[in-house]
C-alpha atoms as a PDB file:
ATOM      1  CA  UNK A   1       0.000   0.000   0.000  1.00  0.00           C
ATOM      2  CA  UNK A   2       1.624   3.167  -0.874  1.00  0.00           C
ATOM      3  CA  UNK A   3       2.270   5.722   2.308  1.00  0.00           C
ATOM      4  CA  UNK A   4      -0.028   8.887   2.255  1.00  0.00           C
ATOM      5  CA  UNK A   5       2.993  11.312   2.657  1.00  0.00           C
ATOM      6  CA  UNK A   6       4.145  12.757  -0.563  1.00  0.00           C
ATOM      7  CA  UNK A   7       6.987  14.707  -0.862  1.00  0.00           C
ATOM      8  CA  UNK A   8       7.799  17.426  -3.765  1.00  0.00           C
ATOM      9  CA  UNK A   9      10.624  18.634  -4.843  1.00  0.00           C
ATOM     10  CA  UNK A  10      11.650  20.845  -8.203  1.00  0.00           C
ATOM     11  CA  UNK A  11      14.472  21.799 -10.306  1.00  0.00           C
ATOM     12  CA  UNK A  12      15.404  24.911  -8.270  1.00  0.00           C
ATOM     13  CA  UNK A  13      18.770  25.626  -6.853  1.00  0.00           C
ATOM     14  CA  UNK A  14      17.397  24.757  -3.075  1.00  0.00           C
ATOM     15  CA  UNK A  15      16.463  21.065  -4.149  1.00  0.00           C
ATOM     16  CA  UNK A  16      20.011  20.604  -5.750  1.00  0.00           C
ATOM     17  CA  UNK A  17      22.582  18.741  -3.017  1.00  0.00           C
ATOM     18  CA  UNK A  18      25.683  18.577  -4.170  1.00  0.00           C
ATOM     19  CA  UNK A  19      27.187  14.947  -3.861  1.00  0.00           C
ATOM     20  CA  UNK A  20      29.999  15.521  -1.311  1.00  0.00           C
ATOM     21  CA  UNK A  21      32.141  12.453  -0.634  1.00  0.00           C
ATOM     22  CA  UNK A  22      30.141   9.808  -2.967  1.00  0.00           C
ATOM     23  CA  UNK A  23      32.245   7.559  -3.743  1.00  0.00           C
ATOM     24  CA  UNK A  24      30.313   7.234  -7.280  1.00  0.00           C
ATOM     25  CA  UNK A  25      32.570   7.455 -10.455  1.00  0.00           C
ATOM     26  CA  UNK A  26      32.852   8.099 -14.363  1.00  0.00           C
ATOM     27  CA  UNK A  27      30.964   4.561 -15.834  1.00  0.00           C
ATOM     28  CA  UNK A  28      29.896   3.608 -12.020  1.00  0.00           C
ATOM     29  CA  UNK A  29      26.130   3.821 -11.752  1.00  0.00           C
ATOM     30  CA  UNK A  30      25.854   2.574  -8.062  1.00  0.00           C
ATOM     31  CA  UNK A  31      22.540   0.672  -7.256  1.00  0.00           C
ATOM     32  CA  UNK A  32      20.756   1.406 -11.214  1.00  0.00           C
ATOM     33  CA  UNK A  33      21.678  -1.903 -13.403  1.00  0.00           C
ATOM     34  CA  UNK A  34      22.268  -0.805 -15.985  1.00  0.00           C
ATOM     35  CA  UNK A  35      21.787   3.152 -15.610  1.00  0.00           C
ATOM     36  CA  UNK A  36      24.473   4.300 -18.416  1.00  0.00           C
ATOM     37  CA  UNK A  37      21.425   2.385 -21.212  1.00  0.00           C
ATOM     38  CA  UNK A  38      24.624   0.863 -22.720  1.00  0.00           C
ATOM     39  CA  UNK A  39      23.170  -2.964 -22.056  1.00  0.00           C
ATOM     40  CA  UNK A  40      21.176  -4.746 -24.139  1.00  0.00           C
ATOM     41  CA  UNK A  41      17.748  -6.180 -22.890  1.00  0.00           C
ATOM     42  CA  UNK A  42      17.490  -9.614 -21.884  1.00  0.00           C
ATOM     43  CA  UNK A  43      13.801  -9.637 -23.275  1.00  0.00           C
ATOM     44  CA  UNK A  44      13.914 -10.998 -26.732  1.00  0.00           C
ATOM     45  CA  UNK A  45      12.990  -9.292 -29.436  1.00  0.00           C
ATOM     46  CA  UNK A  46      13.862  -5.415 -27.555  1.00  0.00           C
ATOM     47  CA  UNK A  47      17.841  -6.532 -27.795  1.00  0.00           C
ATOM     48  CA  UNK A  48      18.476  -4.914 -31.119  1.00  0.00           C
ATOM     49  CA  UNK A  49      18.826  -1.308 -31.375  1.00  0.00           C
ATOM     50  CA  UNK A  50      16.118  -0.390 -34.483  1.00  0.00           C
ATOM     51  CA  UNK A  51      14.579  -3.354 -34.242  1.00  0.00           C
ATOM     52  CA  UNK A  52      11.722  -2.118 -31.734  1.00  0.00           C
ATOM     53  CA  UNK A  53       9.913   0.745 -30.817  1.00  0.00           C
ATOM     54  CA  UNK A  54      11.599   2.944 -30.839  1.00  0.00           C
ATOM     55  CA  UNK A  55      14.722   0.941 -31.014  1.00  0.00           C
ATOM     56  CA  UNK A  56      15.005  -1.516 -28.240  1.00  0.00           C
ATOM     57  CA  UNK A  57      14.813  -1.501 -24.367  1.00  0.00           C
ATOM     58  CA  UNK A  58      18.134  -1.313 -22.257  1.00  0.00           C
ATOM     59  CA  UNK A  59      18.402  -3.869 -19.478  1.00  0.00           C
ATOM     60  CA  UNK A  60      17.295  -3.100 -15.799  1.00  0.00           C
ATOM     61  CA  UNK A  61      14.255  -1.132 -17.405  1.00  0.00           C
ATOM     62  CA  UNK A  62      10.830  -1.703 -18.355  1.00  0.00           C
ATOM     63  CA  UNK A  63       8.660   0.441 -20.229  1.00  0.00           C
ATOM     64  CA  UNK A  64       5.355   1.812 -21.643  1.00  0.00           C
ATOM     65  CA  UNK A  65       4.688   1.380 -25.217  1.00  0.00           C
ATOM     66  CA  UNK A  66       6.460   4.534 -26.781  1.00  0.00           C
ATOM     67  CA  UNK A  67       9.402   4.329 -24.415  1.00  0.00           C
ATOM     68  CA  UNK A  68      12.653   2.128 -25.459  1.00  0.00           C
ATOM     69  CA  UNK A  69      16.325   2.784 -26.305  1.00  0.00           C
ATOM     70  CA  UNK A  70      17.284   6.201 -28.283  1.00  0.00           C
ATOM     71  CA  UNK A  71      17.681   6.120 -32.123  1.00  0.00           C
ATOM     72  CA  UNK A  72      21.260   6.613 -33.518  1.00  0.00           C
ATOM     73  CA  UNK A  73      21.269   9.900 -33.820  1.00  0.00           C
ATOM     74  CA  UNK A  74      19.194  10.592 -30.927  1.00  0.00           C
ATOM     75  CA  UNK A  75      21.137  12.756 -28.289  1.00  0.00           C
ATOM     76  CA  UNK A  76      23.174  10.503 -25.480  1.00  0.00           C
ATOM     77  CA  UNK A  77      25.059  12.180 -22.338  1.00  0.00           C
ATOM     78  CA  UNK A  78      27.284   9.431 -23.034  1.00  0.00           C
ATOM     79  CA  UNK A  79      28.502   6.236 -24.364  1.00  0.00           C
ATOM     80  CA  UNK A  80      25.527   5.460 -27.758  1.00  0.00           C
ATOM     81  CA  UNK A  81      22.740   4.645 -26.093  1.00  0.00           C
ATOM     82  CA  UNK A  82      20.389   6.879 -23.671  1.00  0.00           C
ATOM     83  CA  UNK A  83      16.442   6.057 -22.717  1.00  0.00           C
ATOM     84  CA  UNK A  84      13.765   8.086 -25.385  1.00  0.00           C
ATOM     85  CA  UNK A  85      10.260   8.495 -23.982  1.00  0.00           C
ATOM     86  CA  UNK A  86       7.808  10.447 -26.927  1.00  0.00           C
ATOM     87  CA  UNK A  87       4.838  11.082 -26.248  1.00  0.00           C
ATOM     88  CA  UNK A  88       2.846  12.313 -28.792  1.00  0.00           C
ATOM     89  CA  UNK A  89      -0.423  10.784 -28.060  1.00  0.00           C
ATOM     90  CA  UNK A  90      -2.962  13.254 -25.836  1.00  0.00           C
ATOM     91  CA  UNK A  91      -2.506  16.352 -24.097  1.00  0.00           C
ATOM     92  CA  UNK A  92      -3.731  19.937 -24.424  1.00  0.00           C
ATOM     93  CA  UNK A  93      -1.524  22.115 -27.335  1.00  0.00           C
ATOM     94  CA  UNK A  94      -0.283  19.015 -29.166  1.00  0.00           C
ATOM     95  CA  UNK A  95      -0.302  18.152 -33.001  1.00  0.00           C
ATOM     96  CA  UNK A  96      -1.559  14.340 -32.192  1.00  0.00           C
ATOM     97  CA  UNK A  97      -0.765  11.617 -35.300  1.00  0.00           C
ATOM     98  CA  UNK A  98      -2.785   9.096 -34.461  1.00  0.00           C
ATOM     99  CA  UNK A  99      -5.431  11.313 -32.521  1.00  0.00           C
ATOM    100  CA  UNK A 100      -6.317  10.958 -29.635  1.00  0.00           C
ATOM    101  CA  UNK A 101      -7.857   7.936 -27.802  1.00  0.00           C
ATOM    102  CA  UNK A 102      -7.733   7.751 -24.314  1.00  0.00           C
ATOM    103  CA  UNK A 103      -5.835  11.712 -23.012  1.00  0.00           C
ATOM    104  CA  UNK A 104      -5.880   9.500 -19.602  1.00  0.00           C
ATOM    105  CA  UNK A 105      -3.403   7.090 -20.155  1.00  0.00           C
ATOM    106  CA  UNK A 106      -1.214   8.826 -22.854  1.00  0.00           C
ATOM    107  CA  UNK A 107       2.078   9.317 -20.565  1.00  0.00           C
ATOM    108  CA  UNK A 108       4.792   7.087 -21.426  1.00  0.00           C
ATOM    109  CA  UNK A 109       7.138   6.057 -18.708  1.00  0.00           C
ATOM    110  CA  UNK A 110      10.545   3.917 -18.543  1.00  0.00           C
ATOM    111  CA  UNK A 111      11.368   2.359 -14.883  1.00  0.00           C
ATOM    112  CA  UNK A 112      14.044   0.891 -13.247  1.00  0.00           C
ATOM    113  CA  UNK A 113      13.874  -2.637 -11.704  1.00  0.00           C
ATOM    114  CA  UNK A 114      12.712  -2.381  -8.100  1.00  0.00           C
ATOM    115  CA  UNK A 115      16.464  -2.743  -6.207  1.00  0.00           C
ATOM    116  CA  UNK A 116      16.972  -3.681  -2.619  1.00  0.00           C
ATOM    117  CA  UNK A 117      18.788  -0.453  -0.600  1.00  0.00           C
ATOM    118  CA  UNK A 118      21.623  -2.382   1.681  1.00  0.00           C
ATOM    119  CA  UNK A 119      22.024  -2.152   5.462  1.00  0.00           C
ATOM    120  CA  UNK A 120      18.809  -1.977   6.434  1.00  0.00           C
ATOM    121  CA  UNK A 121      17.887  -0.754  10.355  1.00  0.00           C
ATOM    122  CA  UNK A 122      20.924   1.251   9.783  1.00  0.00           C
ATOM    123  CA  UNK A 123      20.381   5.004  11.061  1.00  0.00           C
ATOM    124  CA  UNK A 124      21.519   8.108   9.183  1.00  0.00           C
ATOM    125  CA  UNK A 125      21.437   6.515   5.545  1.00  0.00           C
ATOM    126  CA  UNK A 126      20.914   8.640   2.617  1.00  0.00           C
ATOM    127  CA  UNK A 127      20.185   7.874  -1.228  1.00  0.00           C
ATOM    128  CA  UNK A 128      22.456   9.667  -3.635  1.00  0.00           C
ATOM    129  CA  UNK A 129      20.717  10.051  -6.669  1.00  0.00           C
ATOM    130  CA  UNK A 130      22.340  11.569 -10.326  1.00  0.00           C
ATOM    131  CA  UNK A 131      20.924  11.288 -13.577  1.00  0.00           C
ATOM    132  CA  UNK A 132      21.363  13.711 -17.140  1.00  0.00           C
ATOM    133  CA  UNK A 133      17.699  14.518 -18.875  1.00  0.00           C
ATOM    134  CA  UNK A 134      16.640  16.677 -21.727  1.00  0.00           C
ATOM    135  CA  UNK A 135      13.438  17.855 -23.004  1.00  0.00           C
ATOM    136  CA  UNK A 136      11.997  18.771 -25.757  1.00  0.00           C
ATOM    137  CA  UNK A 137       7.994  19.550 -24.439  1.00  0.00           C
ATOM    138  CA  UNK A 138       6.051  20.598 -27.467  1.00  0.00           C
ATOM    139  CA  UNK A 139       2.638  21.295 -25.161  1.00  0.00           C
ATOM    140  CA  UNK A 140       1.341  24.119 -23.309  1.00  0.00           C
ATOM    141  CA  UNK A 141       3.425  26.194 -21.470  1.00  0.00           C
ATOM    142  CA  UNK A 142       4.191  25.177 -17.719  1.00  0.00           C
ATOM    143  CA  UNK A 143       3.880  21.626 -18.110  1.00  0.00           C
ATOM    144  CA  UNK A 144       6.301  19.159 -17.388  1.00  0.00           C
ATOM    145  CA  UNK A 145       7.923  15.639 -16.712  1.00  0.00           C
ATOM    146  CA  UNK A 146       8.595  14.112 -13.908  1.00  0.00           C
ATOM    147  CA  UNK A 147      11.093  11.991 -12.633  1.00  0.00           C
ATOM    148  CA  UNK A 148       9.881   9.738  -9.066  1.00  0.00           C
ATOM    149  CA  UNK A 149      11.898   8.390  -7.203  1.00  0.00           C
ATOM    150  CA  UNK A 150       9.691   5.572  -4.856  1.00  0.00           C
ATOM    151  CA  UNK A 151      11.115   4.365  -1.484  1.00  0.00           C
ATOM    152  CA  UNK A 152       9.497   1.181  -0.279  1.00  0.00           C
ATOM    153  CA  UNK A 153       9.532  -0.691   3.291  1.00  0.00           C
ATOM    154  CA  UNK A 154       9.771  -3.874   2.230  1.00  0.00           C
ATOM    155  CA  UNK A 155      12.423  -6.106   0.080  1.00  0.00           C
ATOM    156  CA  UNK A 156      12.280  -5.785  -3.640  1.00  0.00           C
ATOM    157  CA  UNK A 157      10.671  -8.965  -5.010  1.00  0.00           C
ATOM    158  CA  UNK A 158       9.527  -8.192  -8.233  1.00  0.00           C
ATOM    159  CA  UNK A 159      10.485  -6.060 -11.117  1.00  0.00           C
ATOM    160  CA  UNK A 160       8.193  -3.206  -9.145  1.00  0.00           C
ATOM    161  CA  UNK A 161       7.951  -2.422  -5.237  1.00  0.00           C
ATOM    162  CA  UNK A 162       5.608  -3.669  -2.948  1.00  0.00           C
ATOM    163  CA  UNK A 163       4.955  -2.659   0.644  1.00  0.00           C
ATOM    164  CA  UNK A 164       4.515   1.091   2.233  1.00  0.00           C
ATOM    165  CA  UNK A 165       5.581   3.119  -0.366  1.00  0.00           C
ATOM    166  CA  UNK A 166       6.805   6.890  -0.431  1.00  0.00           C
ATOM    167  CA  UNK A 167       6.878   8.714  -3.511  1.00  0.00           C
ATOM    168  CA  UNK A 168       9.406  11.627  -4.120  1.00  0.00           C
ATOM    169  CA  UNK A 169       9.080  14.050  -6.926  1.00  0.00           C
ATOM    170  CA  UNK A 170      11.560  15.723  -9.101  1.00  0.00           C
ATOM    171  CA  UNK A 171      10.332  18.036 -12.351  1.00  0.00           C
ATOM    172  CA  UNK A 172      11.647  19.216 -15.559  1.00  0.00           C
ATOM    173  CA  UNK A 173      11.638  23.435 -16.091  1.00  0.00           C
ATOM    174  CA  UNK A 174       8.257  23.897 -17.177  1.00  0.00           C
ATOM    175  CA  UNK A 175       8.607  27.056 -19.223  1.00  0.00           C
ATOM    176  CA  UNK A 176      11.395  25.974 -21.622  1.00  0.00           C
ATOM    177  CA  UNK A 177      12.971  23.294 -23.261  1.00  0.00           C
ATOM    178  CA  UNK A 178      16.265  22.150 -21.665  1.00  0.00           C
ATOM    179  CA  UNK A 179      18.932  23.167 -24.393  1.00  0.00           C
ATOM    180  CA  UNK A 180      20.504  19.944 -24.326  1.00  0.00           C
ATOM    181  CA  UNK A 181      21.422  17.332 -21.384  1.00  0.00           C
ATOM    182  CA  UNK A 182      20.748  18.837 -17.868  1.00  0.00           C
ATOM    183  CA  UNK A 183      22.677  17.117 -14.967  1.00  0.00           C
ATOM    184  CA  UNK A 184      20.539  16.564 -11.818  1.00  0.00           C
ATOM    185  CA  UNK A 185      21.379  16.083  -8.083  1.00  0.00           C
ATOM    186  CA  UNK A 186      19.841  15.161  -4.784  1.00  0.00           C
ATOM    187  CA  UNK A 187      19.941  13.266  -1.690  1.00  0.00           C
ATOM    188  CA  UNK A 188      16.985  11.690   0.118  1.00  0.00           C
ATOM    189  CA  UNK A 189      17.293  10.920   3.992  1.00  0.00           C
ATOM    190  CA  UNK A 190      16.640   7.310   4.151  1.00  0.00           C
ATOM    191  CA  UNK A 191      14.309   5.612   7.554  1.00  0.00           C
ATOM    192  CA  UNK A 192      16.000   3.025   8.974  1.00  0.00           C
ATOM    193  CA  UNK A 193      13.862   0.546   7.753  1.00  0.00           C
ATOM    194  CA  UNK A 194      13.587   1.726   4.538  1.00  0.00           C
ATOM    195  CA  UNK A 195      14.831  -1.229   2.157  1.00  0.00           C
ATOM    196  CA  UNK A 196      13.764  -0.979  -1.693  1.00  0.00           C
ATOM    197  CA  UNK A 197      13.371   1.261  -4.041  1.00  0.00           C
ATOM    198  CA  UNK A 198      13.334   2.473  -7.865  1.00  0.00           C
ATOM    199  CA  UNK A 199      13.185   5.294 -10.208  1.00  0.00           C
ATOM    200  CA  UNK A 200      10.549   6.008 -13.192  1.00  0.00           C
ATOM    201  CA  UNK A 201      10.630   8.945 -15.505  1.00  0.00           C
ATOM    202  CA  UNK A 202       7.094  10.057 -16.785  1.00  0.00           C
ATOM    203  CA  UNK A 203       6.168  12.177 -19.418  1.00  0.00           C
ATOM    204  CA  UNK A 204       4.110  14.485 -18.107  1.00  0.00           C
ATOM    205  CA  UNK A 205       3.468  15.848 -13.937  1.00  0.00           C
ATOM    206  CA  UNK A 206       2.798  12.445 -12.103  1.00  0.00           C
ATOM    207  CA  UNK A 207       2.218  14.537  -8.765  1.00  0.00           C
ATOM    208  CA  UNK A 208      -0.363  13.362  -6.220  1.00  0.00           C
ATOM    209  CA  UNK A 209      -1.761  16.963  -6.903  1.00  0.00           C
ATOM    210  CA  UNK A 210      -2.580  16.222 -10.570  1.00  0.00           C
ATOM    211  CA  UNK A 211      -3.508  12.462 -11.025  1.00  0.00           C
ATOM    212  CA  UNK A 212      -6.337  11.865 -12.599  1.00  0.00           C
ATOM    213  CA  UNK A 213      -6.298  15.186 -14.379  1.00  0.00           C
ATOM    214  CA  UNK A 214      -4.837  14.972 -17.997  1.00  0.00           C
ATOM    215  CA  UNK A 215      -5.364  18.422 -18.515  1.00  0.00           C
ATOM    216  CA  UNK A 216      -2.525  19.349 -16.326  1.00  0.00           C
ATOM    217  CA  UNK A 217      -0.250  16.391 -15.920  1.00  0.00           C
ATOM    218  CA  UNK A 218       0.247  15.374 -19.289  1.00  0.00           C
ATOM    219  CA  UNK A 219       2.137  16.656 -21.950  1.00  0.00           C
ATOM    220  CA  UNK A 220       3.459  16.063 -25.036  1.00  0.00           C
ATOM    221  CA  UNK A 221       7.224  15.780 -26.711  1.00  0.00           C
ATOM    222  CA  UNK A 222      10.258  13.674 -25.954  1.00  0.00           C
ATOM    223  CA  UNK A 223      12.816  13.134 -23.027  1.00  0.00           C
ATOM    224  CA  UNK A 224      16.234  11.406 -22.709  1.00  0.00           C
ATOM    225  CA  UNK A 225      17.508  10.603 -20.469  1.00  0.00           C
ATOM    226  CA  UNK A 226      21.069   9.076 -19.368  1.00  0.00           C
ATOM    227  CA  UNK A 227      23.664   8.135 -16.686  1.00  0.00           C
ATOM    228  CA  UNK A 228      20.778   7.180 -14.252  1.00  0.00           C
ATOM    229  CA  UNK A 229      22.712   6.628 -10.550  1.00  0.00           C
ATOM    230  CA  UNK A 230      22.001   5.305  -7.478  1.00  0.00           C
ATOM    231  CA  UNK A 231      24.130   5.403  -4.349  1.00  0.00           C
ATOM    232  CA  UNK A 232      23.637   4.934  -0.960  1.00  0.00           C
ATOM    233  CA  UNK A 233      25.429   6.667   2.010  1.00  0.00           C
ATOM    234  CA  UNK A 234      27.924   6.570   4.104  1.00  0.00           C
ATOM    235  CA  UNK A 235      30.493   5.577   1.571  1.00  0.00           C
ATOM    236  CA  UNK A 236      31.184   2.732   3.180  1.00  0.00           C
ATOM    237  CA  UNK A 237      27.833   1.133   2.271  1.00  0.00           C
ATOM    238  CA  UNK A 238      28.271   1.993  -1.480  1.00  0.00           C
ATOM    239  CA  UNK A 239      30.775  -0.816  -1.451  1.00  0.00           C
ATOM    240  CA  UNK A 240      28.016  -3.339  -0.371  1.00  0.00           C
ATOM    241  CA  UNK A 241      25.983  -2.165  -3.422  1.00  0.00           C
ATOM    242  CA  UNK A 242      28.696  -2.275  -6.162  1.00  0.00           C
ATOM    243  CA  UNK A 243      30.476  -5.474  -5.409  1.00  0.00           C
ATOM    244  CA  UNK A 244      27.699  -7.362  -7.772  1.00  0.00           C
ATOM    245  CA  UNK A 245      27.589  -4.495 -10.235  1.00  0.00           C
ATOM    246  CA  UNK A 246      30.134  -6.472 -12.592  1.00  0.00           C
ATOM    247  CA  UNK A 247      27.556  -9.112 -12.472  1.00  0.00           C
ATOM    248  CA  UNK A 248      24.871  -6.930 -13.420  1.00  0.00           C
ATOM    249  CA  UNK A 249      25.708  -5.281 -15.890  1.00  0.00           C
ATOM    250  CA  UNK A 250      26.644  -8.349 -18.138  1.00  0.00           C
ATOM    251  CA  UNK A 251      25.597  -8.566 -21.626  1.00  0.00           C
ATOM    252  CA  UNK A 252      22.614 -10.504 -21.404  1.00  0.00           C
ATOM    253  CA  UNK A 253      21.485 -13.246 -24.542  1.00  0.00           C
END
């Protein structure tokens, strides 16, 4: 059952924390398999880049149906590959090819694996999170998408989390598009008993305050986004997290 609380948080300077003594490096993603979108999927047929829509699905991630691996030629923040999301389906202000069926469910979404957070019942934890996004929203002015980052109270089990769930929100700027790849960085304060969690990146405001409203949460264009990472403090327990990372991020048949 998901916990009542919700938390918000946007792109302004005050909800930027600067990563101070992460021990995360250069091609070292943390707790996200596969975070850099560099692996192919282990779900046959998304494995081939421009085979699928729109060209594959990188492993650790599941999707909605227009959300998949970039194009070549799509923009990357690094390596070949990043995550595209396009939405072109329903919201207010957008050219719409095929029109519109259902405005309700036309957000597309791409979301990490649910992923167990180590040392659990430990005090003081935190979640250092870092990912690169761009945006190119092609809707009414003001809207957004949203990146939410779920923490969970129990183990991860399945591909999503289960248990008493907290959602925390993080939004693109609303009244442009981003120029190009925008680095982003925060920290959440973890419970002690906090012990799963995972990230998914919507196209359009997936707030508490607008569910259920297409007319403000959705909106229409496309985001990348790359270098998705994951690390949990102290430093010390980053270690626990990366030992199977090797493992992980193995090219899967």
């Amino acid at each position: 059952m998901r916990d009542s609380m919700k938390m918000f948080f946007g792109m302004s300077a005050a909800a930027v924390v600067a990563l101070a003594g992460t021990s995360v490096s250069a091609g070292n993603l943390g707790l996200v398999e596969n975070g850099d979108m560099e692996v192919e999927s282990r779900f046959a047929p998304h494995g081939t880049p421009g085979a699928d829509t729109p060209a594959g699905v990188p492993d650790g991630w599941h999707h909605s149906g227009h959300t998949g691996w970039s194009n070549p030629g799509d923009p990357v923040a690094g390596g070949i590959y990043s995550m595209r999301l396009s939405d072109f389906d329903g919201a207010i202000g957008g050219v719409f090819n095929p029109p519109i069926v259902d405005a309700t469910q036309s957000w597309e979404e791409g979301r990490m694996f649910a992923t167990d957070i180590p040392n659990v019942g430990a005090a003081g934890r935190t979640l250092d999170l870092s990912w690169d996004w761009n945006w190119d929203i092609t809707s009414a002015l003001g809207h957004v998408f949203t990146a939410t980052v779920r923490i969970s109270k129990a183990p991860a089990l399945t591909l999503d989390l289960g248990g008493a769930i907290t959602d925390y929100f993080f939004f693109t700027d609303g009244s442009a598009n981003s120029g190009g790849f925008q680095n982003f960085i925060t920290s959440i304060p973890l419970a002690a008993d906090d012990a799963s969690f995972d990230i998914i990146f919507n196209t359009g405001d997936r707030s508490l305050a607008n569910d259920g409203d297409p007319g403000k949460f959705d909106a229409t264009g496309e985001l990348f986004v790359d270098n998705v990472s994951a690390v949990p403090e102290p430093a010390s327990l980053a270690l626990m997290g990366l030992g199977g990372l090797a493992a992980m991020r193995r090219r899967r048949a």
